[in-house]
PDB file of N, CA and C in Angstrom:
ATOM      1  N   UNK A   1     -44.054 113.364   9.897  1.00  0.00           N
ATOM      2  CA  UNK A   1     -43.519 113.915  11.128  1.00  0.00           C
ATOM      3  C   UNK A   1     -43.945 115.387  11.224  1.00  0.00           C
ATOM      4  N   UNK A   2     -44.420 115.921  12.330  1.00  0.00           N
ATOM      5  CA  UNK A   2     -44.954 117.212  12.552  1.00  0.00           C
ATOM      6  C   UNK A   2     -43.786 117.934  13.281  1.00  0.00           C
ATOM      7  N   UNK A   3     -43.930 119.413  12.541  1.00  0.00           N
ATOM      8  CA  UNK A   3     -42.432 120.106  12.661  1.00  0.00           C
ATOM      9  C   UNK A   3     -42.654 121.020  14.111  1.00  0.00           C
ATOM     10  N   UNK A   4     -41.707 120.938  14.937  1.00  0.00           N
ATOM     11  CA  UNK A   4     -41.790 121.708  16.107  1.00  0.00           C
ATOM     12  C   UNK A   4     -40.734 122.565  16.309  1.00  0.00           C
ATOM     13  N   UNK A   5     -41.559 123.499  16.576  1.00  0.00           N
ATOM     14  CA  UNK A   5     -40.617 124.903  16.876  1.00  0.00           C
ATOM     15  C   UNK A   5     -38.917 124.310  17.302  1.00  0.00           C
ATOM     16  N   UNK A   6     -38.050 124.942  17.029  1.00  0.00           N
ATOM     17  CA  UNK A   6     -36.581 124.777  18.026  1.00  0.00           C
ATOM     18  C   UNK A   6     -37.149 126.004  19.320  1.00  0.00           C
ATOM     19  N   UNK A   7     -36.644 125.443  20.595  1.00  0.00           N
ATOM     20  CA  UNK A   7     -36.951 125.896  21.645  1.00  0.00           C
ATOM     21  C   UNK A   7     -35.848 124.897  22.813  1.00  0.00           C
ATOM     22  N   UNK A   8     -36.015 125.606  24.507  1.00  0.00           N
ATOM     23  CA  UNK A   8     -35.130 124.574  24.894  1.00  0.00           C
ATOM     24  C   UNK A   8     -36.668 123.761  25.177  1.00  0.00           C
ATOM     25  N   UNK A   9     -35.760 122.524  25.199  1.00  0.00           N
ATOM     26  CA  UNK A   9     -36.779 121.116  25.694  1.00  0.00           C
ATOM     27  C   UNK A   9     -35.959 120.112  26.351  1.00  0.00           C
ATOM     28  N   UNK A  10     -36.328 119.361  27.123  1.00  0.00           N
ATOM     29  CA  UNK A  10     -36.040 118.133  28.170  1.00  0.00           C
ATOM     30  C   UNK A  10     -37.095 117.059  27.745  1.00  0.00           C
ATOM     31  N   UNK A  11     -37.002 115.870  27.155  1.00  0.00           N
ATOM     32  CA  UNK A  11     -37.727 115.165  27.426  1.00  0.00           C
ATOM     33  C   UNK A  11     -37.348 113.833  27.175  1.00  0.00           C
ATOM     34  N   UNK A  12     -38.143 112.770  27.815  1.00  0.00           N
ATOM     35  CA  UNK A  12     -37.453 111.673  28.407  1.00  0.00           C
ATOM     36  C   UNK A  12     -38.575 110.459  27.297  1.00  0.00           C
ATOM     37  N   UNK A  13     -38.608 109.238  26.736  1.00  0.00           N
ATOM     38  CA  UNK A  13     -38.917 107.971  26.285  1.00  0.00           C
ATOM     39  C   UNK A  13     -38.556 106.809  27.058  1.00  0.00           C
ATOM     40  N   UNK A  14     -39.695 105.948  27.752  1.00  0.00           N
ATOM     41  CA  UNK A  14     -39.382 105.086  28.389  1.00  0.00           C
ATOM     42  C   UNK A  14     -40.387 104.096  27.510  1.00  0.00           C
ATOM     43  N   UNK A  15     -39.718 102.692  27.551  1.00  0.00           N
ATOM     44  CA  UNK A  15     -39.912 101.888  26.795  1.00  0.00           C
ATOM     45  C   UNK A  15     -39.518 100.704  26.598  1.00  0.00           C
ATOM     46  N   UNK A  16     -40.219  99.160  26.651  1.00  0.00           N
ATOM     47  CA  UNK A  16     -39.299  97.630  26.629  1.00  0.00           C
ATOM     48  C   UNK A  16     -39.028  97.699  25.100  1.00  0.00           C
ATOM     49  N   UNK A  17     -39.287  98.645  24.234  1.00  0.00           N
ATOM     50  CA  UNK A  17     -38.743  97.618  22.435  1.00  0.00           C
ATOM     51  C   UNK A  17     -36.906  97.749  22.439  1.00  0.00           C
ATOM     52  N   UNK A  18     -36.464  98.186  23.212  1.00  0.00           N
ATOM     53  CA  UNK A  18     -35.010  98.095  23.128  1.00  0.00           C
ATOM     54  C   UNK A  18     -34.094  97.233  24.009  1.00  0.00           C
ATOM     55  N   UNK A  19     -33.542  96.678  23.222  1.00  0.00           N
ATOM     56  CA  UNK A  19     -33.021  95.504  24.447  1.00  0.00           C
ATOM     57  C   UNK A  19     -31.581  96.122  25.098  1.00  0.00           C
ATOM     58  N   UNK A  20     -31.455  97.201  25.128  1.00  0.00           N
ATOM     59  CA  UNK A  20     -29.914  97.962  25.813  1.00  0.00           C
ATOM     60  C   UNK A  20     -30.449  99.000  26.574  1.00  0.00           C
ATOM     61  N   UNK A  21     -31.354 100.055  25.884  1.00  0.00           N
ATOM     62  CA  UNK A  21     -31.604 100.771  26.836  1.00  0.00           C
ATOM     63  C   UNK A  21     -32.776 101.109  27.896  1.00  0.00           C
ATOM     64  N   UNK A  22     -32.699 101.383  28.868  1.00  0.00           N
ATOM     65  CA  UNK A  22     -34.249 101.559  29.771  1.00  0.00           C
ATOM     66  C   UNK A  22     -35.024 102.853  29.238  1.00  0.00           C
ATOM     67  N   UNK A  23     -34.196 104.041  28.921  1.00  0.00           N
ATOM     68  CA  UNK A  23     -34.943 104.903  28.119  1.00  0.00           C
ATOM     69  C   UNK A  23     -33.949 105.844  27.303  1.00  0.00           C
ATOM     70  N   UNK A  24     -34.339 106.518  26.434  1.00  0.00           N
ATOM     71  CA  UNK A  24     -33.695 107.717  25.420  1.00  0.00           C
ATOM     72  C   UNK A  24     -34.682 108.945  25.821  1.00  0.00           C
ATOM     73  N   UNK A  25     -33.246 110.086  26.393  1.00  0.00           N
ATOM     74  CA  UNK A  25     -33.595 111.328  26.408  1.00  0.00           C
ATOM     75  C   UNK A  25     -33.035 112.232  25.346  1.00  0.00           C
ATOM     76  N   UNK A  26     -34.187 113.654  25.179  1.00  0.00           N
ATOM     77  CA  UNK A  26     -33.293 114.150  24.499  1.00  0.00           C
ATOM     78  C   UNK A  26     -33.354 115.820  25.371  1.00  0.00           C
ATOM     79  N   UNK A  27     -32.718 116.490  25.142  1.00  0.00           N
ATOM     80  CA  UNK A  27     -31.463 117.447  25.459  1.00  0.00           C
ATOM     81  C   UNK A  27     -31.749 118.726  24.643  1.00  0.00           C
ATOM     82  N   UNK A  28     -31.404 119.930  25.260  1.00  0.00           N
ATOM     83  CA  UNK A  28     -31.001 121.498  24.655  1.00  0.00           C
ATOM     84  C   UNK A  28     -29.478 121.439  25.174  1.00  0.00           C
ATOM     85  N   UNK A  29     -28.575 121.415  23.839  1.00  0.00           N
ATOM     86  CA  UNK A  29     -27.260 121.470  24.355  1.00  0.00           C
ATOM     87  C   UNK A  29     -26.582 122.606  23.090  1.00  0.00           C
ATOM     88  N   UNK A  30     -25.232 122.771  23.926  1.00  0.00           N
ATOM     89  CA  UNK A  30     -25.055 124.045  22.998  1.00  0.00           C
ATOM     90  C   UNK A  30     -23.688 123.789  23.455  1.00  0.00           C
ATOM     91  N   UNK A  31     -22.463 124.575  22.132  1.00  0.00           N
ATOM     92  CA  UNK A  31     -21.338 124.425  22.840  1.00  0.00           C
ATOM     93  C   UNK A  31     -20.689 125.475  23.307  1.00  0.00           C
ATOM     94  N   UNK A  32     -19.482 125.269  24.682  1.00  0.00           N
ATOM     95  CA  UNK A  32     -19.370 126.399  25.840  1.00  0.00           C
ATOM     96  C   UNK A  32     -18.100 126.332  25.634  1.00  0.00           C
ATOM     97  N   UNK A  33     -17.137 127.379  26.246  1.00  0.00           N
ATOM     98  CA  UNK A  33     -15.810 127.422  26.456  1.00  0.00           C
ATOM     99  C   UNK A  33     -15.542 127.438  28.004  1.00  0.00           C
ATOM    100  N   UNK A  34     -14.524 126.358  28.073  1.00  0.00           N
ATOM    101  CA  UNK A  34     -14.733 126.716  29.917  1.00  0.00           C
ATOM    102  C   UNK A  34     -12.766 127.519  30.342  1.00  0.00           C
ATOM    103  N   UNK A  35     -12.700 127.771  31.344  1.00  0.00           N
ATOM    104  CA  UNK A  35     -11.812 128.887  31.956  1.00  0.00           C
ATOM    105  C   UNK A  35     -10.550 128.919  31.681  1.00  0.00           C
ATOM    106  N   UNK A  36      -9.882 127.926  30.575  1.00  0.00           N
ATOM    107  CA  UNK A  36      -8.400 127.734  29.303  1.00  0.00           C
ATOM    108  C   UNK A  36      -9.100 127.577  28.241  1.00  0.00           C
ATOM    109  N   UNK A  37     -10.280 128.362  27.722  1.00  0.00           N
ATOM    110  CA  UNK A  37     -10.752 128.660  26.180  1.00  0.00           C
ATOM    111  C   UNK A  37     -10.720 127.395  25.435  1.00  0.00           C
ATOM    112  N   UNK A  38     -10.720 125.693  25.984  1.00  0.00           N
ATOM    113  CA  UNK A  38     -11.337 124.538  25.392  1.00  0.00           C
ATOM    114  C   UNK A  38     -12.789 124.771  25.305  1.00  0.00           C
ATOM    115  N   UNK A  39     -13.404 124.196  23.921  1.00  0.00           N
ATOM    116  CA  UNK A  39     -14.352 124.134  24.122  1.00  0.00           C
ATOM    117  C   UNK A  39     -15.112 122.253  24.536  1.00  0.00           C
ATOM    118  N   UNK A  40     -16.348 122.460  24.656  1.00  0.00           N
ATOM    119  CA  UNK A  40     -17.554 121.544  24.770  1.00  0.00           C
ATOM    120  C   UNK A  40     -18.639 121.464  24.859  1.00  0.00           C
ATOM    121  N   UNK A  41     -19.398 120.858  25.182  1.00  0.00           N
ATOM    122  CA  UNK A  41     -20.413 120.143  24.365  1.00  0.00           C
ATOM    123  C   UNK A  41     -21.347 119.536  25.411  1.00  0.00           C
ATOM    124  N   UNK A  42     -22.313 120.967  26.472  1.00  0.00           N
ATOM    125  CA  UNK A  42     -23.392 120.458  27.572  1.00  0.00           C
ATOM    126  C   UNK A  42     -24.438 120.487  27.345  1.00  0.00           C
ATOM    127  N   UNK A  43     -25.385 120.448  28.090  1.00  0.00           N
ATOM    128  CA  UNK A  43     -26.765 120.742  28.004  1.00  0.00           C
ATOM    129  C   UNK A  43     -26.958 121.912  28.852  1.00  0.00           C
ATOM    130  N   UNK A  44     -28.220 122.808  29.077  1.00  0.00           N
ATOM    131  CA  UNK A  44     -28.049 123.559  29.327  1.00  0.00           C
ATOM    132  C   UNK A  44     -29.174 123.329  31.402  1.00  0.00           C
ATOM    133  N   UNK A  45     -28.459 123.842  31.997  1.00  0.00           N
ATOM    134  CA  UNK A  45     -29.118 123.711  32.998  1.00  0.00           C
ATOM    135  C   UNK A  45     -30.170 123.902  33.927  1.00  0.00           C
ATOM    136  N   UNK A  46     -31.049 125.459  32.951  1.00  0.00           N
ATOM    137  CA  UNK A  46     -32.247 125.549  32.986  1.00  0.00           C
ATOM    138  C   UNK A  46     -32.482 126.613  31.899  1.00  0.00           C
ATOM    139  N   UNK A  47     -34.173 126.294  32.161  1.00  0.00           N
ATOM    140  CA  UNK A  47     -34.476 127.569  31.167  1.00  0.00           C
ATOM    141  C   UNK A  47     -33.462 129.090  30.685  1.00  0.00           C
ATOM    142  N   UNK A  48     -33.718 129.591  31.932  1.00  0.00           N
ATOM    143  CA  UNK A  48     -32.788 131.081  31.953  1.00  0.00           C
ATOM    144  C   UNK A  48     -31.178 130.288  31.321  1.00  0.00           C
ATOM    145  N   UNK A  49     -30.572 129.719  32.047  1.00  0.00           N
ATOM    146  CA  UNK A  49     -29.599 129.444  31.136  1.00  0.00           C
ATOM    147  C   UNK A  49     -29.747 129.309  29.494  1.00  0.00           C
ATOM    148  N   UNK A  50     -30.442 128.718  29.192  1.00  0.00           N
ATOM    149  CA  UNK A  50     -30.710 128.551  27.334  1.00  0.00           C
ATOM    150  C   UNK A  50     -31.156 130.368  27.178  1.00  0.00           C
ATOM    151  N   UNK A  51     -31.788 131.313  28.163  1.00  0.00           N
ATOM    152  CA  UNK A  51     -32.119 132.677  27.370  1.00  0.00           C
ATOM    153  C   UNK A  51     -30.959 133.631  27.334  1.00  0.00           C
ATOM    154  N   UNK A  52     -30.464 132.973  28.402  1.00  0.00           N
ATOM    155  CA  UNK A  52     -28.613 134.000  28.621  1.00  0.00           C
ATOM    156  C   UNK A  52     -27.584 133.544  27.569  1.00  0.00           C
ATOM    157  N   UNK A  53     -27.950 132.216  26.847  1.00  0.00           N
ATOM    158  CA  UNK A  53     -26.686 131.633  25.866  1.00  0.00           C
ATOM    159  C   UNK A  53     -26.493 132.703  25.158  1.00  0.00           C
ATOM    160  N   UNK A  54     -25.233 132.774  25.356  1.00  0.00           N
ATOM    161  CA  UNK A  54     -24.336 133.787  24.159  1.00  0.00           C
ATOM    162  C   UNK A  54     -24.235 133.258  22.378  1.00  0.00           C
ATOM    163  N   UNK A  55     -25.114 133.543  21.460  1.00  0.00           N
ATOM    164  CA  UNK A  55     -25.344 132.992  19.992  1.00  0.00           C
ATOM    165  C   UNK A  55     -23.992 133.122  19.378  1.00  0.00           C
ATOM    166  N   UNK A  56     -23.405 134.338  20.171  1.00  0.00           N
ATOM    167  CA  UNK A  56     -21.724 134.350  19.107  1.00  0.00           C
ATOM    168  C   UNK A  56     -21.064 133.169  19.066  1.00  0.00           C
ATOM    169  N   UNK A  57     -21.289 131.892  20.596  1.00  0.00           N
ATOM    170  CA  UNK A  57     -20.544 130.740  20.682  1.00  0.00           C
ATOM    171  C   UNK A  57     -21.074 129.645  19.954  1.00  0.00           C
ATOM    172  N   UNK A  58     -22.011 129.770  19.199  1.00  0.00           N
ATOM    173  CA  UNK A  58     -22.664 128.500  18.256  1.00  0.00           C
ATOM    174  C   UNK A  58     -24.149 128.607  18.783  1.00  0.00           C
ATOM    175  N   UNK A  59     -24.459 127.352  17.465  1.00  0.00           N
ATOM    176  CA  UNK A  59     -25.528 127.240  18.019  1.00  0.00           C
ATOM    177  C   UNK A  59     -26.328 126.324  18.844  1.00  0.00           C
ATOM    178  N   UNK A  60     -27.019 126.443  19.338  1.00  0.00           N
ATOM    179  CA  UNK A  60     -28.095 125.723  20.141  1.00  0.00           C
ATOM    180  C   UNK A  60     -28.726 124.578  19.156  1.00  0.00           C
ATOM    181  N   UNK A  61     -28.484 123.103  19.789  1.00  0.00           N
ATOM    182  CA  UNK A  61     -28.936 122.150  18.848  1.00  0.00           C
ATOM    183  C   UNK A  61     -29.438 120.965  20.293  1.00  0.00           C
ATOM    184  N   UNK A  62     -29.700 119.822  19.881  1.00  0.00           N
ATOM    185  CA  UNK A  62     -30.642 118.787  20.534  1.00  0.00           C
ATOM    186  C   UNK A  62     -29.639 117.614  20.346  1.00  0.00           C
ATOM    187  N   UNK A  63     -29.497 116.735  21.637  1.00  0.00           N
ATOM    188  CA  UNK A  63     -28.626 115.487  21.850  1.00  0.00           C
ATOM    189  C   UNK A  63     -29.859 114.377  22.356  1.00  0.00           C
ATOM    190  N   UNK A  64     -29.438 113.264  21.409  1.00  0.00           N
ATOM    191  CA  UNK A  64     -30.456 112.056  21.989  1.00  0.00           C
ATOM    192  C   UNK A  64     -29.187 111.218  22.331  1.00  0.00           C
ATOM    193  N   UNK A  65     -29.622 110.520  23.629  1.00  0.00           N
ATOM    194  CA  UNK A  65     -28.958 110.184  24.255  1.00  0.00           C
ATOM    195  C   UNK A  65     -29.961 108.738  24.776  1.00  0.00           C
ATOM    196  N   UNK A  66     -29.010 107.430  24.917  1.00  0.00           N
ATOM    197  CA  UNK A  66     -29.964 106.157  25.544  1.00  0.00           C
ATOM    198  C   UNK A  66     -29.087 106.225  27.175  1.00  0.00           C
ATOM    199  N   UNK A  67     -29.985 105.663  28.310  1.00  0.00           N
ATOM    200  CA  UNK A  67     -29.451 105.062  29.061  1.00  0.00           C
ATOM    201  C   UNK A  67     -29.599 103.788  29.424  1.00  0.00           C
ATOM    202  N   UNK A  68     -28.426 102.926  29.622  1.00  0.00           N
ATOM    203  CA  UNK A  68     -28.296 101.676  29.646  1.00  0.00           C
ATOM    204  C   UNK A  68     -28.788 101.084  30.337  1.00  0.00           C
ATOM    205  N   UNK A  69     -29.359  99.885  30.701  1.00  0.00           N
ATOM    206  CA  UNK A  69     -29.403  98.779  31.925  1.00  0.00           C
ATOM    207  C   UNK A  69     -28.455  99.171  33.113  1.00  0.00           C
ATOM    208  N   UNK A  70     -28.924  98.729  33.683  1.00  0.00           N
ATOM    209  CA  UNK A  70     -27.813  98.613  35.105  1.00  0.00           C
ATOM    210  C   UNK A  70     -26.628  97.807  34.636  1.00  0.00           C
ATOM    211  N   UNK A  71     -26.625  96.545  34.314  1.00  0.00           N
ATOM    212  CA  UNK A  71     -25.597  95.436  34.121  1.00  0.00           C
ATOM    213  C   UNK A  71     -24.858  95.897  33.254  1.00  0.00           C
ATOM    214  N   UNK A  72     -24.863  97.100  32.545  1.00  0.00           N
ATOM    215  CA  UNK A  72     -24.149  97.807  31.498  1.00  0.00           C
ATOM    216  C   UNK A  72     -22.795  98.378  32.250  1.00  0.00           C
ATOM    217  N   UNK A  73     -21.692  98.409  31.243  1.00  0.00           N
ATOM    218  CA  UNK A  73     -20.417  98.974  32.601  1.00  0.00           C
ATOM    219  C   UNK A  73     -20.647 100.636  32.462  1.00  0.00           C
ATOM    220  N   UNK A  74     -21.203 101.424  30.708  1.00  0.00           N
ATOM    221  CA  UNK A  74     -21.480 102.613  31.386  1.00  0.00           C
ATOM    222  C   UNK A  74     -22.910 102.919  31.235  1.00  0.00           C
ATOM    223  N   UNK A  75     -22.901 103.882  31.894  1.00  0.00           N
ATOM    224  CA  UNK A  75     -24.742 104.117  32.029  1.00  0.00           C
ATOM    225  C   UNK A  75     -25.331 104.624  31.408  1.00  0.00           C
ATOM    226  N   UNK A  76     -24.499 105.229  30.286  1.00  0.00           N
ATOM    227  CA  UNK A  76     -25.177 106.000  28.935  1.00  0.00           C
ATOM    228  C   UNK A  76     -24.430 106.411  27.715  1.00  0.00           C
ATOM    229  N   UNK A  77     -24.644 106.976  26.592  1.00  0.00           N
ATOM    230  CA  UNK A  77     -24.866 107.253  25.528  1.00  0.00           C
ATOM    231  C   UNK A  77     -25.231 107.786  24.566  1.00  0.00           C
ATOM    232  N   UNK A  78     -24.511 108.846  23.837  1.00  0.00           N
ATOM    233  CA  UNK A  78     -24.709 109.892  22.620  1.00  0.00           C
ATOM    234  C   UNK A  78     -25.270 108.810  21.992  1.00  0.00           C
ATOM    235  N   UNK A  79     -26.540 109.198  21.030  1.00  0.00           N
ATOM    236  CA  UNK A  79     -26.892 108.737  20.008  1.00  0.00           C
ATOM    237  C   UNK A  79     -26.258 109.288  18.594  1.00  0.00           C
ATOM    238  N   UNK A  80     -27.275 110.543  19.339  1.00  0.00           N
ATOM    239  CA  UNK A  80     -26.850 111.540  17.847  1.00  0.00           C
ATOM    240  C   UNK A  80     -27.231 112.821  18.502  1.00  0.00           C
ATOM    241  N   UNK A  81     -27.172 113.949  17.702  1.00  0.00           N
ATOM    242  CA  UNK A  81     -27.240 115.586  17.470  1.00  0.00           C
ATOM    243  C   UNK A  81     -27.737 115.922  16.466  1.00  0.00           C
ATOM    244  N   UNK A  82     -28.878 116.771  16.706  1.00  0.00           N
ATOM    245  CA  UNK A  82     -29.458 117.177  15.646  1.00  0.00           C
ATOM    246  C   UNK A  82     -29.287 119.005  15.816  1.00  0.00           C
ATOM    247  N   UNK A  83     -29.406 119.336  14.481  1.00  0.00           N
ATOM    248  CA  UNK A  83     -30.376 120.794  14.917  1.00  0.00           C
ATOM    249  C   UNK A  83     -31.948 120.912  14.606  1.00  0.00           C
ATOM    250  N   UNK A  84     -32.141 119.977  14.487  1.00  0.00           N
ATOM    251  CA  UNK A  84     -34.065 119.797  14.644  1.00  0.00           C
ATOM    252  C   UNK A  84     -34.847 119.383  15.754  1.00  0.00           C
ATOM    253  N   UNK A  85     -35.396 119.892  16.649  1.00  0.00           N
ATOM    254  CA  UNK A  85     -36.098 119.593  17.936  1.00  0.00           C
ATOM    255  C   UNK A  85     -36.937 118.303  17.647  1.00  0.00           C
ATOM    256  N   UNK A  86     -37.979 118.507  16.506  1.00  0.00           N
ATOM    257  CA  UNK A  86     -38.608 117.367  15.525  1.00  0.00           C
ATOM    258  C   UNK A  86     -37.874 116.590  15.567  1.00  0.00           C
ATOM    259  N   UNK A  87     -36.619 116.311  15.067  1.00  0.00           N
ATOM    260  CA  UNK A  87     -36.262 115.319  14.398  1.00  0.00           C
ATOM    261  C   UNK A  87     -35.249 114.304  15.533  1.00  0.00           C
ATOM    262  N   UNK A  88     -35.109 115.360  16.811  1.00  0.00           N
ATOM    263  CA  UNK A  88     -34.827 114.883  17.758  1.00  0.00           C
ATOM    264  C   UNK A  88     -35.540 113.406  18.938  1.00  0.00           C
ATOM    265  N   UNK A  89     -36.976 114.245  18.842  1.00  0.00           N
ATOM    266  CA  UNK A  89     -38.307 113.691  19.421  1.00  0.00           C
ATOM    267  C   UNK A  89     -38.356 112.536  18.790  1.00  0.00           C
ATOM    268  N   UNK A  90     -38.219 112.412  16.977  1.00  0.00           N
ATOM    269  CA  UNK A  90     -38.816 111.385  16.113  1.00  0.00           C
ATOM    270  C   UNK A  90     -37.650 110.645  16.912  1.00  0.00           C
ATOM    271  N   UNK A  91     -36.472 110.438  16.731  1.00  0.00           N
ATOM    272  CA  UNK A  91     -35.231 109.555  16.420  1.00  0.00           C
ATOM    273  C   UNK A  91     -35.499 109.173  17.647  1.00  0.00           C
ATOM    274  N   UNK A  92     -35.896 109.893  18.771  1.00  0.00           N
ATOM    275  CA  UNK A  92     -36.325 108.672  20.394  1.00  0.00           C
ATOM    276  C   UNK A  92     -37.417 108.200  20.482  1.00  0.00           C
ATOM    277  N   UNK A  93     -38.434 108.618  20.014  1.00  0.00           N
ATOM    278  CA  UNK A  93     -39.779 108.035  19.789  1.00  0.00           C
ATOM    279  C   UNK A  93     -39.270 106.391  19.319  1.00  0.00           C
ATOM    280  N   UNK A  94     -38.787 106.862  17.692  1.00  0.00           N
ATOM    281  CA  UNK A  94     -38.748 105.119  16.895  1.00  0.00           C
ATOM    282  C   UNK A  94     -37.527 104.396  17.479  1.00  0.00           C
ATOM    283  N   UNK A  95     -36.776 105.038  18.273  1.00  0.00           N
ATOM    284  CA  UNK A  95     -35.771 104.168  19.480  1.00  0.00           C
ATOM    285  C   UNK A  95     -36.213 103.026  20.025  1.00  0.00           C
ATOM    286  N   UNK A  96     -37.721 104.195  20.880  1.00  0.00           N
ATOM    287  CA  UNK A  96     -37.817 102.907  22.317  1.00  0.00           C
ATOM    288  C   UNK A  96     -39.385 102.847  21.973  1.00  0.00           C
ATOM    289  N   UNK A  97     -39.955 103.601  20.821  1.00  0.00           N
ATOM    290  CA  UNK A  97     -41.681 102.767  20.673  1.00  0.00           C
ATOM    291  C   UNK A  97     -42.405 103.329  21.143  1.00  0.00           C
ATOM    292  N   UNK A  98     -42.351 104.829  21.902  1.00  0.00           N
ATOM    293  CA  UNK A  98     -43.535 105.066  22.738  1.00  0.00           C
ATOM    294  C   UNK A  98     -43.398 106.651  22.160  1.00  0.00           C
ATOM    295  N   UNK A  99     -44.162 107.412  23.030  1.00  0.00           N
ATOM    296  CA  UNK A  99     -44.301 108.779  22.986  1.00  0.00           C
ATOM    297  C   UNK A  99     -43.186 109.445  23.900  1.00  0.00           C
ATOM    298  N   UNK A 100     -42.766 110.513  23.377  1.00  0.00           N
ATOM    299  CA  UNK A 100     -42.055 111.537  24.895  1.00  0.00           C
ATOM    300  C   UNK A 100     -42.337 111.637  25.456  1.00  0.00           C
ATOM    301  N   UNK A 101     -42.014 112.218  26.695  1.00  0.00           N
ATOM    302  CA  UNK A 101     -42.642 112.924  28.194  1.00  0.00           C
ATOM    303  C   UNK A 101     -42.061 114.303  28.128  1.00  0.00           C
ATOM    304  N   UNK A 102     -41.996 115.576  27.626  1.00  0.00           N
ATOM    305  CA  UNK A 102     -41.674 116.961  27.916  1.00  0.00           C
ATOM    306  C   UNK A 102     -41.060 116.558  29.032  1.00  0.00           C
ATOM    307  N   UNK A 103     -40.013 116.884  30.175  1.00  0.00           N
ATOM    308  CA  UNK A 103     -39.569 116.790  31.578  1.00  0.00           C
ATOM    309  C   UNK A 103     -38.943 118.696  31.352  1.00  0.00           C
ATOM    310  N   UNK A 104     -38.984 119.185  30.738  1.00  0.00           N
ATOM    311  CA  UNK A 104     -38.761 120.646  30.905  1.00  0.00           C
ATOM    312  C   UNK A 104     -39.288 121.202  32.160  1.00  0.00           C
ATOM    313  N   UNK A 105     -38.928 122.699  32.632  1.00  0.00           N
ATOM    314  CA  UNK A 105     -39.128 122.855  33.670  1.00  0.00           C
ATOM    315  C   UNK A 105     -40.565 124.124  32.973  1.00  0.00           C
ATOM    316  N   UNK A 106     -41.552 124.530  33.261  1.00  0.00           N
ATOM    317  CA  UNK A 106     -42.889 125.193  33.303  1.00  0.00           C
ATOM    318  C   UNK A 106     -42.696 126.412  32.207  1.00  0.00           C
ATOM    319  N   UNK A 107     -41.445 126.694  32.281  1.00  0.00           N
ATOM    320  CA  UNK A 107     -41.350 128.524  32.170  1.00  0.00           C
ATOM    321  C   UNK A 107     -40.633 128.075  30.557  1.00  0.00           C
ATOM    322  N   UNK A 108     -40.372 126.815  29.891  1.00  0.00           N
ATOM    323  CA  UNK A 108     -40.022 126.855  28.920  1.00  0.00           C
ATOM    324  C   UNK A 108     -40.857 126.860  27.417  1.00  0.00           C
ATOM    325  N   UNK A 109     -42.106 126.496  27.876  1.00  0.00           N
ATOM    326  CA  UNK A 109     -43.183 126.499  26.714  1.00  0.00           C
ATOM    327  C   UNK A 109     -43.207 127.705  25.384  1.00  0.00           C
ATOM    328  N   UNK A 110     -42.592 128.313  26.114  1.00  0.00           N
ATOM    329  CA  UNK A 110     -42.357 129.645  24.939  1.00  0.00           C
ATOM    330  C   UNK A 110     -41.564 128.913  24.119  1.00  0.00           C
ATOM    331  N   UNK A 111     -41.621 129.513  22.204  1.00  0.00           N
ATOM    332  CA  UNK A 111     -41.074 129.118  21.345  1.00  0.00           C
ATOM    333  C   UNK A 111     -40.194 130.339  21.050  1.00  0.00           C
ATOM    334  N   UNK A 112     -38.903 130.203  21.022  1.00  0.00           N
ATOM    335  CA  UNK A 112     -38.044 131.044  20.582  1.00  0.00           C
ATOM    336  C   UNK A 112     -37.702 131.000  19.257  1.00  0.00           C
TER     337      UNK A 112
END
């Protein structure tokens, strides 16, 4: 497995070797406190959002996630969490059998 920078990333695996899901994405998610100091557990909504994250609140890690069939009652699914971008990519790659698709938005190619 070839090691890739941590950075934010979006990217999507579409693929028939899985018989539940139509594809596995994976995610830049990080956890937030929202306006009664609970915390959780989003993704981030664009680039500039992942450069404004505040590091004092944790850290920045990667969610693979499947989405289901239609005939499914919900439409998706935590796999897992990593803090490896790599190891993120691998675990949806050998999911659904194919390669990623980057779906990031242009301005994220920088490695932080």
């Amino acid at each position: 497995m070839v090691s890739i920078p941590n950075r934010f990333y979006r990217g999507i695996v579409h693929g028939k070797s899985h018989p539940k899901f139509r594809f596995v994405s994976v995610d830049t998610v990080a956890d937030f406190k929202d306006n009664e100091g609970n915390w959780y557990t989003d993704s981030f909504e664009s680039y500039a959002d992942y450069l404004l994250y505040d590091r004092n609140n944790g850290d920045i890690f990667y969610g693979v996630y499947g989405s289901y069939f239609i005939d499914n009652p919900r439409s998706s699914c935590k796999i897992t969490e990593t803090n490896s971008l790599s190891e993120a990519i691998h675990i949806a790659q050998e999911i659904m059998g194919n390669s990623i698709i980057e779906t990031s938005d242009s301005c994220s190619t920088q490695t932080t």
